[in-house]
C-alpha atoms as a PDB file:
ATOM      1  CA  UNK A   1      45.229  63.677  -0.834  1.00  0.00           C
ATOM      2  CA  UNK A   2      45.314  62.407  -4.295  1.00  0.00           C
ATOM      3  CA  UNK A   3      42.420  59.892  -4.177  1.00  0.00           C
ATOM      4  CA  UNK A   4      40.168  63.288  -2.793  1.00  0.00           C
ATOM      5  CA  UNK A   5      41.464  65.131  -6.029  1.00  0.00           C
ATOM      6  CA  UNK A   6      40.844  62.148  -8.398  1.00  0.00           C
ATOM      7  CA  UNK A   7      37.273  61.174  -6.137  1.00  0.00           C
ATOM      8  CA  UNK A   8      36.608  65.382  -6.868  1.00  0.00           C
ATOM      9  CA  UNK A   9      37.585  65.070 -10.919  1.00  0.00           C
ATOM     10  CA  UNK A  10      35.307  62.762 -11.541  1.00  0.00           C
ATOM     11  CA  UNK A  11      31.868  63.633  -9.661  1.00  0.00           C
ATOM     12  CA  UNK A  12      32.628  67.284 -11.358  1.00  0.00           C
ATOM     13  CA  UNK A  13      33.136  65.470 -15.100  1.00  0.00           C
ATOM     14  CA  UNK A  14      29.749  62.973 -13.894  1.00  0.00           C
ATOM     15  CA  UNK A  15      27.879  66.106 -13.497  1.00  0.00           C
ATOM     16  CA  UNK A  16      28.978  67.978 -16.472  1.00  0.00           C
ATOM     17  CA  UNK A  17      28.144  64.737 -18.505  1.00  0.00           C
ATOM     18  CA  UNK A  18      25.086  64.654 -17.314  1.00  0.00           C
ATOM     19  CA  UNK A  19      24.122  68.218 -17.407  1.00  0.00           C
ATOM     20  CA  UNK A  20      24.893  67.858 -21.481  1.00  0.00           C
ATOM     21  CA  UNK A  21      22.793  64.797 -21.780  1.00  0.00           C
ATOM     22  CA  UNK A  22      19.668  66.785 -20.543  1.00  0.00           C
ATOM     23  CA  UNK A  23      19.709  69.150 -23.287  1.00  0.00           C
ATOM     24  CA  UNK A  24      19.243  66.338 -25.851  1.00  0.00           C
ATOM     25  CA  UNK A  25      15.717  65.170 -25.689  1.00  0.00           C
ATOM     26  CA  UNK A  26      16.798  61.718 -27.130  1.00  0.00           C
ATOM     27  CA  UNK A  27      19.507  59.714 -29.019  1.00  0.00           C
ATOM     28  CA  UNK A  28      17.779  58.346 -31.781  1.00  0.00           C
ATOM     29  CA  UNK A  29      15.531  60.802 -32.823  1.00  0.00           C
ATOM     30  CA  UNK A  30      16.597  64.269 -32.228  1.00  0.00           C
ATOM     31  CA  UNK A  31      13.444  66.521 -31.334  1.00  0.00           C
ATOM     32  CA  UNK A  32      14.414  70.357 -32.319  1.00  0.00           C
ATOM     33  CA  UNK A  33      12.492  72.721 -29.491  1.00  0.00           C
ATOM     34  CA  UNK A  34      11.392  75.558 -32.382  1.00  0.00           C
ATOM     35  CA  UNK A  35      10.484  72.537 -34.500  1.00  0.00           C
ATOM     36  CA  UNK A  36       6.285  73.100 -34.877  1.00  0.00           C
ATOM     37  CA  UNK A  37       4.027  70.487 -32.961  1.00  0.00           C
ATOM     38  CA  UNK A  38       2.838  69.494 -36.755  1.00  0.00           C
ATOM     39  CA  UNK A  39       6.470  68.586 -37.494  1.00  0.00           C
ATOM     40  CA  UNK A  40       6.316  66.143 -34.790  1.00  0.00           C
ATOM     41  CA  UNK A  41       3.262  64.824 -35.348  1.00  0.00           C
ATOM     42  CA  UNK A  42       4.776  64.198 -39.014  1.00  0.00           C
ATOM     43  CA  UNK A  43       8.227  62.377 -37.484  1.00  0.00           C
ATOM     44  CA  UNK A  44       5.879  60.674 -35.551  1.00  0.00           C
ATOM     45  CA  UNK A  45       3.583  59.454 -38.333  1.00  0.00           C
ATOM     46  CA  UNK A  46       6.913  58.712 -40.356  1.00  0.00           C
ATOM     47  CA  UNK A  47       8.530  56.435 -37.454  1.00  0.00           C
ATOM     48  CA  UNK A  48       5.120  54.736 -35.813  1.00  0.00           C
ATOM     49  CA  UNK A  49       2.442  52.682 -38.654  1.00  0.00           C
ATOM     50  CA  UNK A  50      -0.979  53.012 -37.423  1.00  0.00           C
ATOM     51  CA  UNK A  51      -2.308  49.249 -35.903  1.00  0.00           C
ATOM     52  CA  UNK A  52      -4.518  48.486 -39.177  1.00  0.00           C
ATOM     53  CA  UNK A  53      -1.464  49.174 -41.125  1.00  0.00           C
ATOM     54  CA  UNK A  54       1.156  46.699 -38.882  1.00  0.00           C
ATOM     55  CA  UNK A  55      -1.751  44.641 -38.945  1.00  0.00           C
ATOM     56  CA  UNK A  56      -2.521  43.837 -42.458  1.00  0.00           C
ATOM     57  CA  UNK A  57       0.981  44.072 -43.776  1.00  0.00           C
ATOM     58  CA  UNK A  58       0.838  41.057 -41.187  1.00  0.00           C
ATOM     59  CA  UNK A  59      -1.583  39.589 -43.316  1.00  0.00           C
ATOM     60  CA  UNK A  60       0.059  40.277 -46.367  1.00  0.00           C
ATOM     61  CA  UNK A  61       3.019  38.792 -45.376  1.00  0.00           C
ATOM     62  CA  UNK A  62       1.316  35.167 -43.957  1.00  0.00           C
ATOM     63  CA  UNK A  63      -0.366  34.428 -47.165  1.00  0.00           C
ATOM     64  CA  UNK A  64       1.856  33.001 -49.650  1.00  0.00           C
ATOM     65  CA  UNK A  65       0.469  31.941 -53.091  1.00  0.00           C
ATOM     66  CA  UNK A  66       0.181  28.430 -53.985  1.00  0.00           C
ATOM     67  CA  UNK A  67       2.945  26.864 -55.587  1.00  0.00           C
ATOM     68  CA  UNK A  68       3.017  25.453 -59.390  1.00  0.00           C
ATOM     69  CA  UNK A  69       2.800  21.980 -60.348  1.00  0.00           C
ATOM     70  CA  UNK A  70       7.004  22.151 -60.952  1.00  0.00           C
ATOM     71  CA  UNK A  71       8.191  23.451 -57.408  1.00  0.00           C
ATOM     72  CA  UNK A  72       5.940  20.797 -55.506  1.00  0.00           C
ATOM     73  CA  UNK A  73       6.881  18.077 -57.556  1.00  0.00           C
ATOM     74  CA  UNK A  74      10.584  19.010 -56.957  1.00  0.00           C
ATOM     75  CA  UNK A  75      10.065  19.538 -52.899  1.00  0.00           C
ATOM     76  CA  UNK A  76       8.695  16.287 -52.745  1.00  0.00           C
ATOM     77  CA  UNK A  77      11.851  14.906 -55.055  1.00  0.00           C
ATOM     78  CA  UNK A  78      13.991  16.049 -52.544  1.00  0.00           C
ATOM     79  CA  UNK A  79      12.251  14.495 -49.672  1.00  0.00           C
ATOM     80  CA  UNK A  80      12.002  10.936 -51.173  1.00  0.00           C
ATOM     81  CA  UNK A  81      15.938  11.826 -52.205  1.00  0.00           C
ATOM     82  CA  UNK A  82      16.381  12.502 -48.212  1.00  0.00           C
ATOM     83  CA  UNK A  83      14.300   9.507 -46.964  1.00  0.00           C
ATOM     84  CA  UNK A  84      15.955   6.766 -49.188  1.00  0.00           C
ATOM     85  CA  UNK A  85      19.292   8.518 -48.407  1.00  0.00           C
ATOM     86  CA  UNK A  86      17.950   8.153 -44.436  1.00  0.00           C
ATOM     87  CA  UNK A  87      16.736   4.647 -44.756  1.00  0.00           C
ATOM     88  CA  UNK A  88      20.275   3.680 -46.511  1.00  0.00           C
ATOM     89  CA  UNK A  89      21.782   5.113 -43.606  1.00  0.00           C
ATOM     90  CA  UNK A  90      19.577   3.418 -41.043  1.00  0.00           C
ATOM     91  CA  UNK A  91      20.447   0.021 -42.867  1.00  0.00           C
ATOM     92  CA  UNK A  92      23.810   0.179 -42.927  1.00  0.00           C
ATOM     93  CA  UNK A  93      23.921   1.079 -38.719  1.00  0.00           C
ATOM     94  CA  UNK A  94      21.739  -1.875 -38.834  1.00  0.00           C
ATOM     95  CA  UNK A  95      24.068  -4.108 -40.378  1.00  0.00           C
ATOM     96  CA  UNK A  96      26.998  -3.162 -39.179  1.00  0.00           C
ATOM     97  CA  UNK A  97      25.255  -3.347 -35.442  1.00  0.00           C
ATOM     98  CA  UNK A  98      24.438  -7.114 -36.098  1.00  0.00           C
ATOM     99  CA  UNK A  99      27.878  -7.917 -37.515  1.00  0.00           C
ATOM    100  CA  UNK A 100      29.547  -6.864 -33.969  1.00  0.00           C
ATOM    101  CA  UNK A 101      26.954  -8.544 -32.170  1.00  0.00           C
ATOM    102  CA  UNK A 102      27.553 -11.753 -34.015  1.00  0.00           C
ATOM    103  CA  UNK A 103      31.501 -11.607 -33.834  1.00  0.00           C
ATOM    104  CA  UNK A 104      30.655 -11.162 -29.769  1.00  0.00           C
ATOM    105  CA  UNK A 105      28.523 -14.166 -29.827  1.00  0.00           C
ATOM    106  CA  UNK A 106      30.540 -16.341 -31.638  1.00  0.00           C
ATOM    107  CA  UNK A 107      33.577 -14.936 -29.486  1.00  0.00           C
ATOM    108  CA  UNK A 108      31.947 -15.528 -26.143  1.00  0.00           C
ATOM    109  CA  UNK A 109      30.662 -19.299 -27.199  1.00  0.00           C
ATOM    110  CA  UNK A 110      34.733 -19.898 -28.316  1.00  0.00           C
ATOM    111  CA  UNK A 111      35.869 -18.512 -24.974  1.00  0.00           C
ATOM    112  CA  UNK A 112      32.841 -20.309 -23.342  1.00  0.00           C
ATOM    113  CA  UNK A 113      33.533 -23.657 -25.077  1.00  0.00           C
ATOM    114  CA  UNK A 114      37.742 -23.302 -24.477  1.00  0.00           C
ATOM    115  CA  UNK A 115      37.146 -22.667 -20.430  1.00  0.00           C
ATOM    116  CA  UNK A 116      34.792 -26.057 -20.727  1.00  0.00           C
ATOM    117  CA  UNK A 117      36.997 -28.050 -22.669  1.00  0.00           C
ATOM    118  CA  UNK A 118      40.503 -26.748 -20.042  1.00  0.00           C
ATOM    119  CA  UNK A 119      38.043 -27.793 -16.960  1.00  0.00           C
ATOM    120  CA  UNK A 120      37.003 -31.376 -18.419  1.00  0.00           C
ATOM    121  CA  UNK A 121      40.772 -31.814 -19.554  1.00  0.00           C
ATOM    122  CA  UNK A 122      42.003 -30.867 -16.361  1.00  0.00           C
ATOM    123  CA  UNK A 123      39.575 -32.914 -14.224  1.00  0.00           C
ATOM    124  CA  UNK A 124      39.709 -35.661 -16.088  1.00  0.00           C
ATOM    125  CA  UNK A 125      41.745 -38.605 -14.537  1.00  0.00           C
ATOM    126  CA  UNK A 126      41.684 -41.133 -17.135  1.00  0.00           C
ATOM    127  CA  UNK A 127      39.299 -43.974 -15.179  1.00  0.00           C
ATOM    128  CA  UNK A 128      35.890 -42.906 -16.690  1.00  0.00           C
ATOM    129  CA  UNK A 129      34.849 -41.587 -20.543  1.00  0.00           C
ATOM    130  CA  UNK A 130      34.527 -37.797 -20.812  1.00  0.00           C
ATOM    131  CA  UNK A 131      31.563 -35.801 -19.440  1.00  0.00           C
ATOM    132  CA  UNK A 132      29.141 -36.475 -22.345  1.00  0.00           C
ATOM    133  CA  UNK A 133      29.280 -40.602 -22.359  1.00  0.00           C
ATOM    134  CA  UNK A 134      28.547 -40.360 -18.707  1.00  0.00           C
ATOM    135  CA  UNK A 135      25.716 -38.766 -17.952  1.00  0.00           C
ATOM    136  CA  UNK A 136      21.936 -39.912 -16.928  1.00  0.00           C
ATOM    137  CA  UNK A 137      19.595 -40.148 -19.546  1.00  0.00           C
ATOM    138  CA  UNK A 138      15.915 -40.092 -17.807  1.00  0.00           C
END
């Protein structure tokens, strides 16, 4: 019985809600109804610009005057500032890059050269010189 009184309460407070919103003719400009049709042609003018208006404060707004000796000479400051500071950078990951690959190298030729040196010794039985006096020569 309680959800039919709540269910009841709330279509009744919908409808009153809604019944108050109809009166207004909008939220964010509030028409008066014994306001004159020339007063709302005049809040109309005041909120809407005419299309040759929008359009050439448009225009106004792209062009931008040209800029003095001073500021163009200290834009391009900046960007040489930014591209050294960019090519430092780039140098440095360079370097660093072929340090590690280096230290790999020469660790993989020392781990390389150790596993060569543990085979020979261990296959090595004493009757014949090591591996590099005994080889062909064609």
């Amino acid at each position: 019985m309680k959800w039919k009184q709540f269910i009841l309460l709330s279509c009744l407070g919908t409808i009153f809600i809604l019944g108050i919103l109809r009166e207004s003719e909008s939220a964010a400009v509030p028409m008066d109804k014994a306001s004159k049709p020339e007063d709302q042609e005049r809040m109309k003018r005041q909120v809407f610009v005419s299309e040759q208006d929008a359009s050439n404060f448009f225009k106004r707004r792209a062009k931008r005057s040209p800029k003095s000796r001073a500021e163009m000479m200290a834009e391009n400051r900046q960007r040489l500032a930014a591209d050294e500071r960019r090519k430092e950078y780039h140098e440095e990951q360079l370097n660093e890059w072929e340090s590690f690959a280096e230290e790999e190298q020469d660790e993989q030729y020392e781990r390389s050269r150790e596993k060569v040196e543990s085979w020979r010794s261990w296959h090595y039985d004493g009757l014949y010189p090591s591996y590099l006096y005994n080889r062909y020569i064609y």
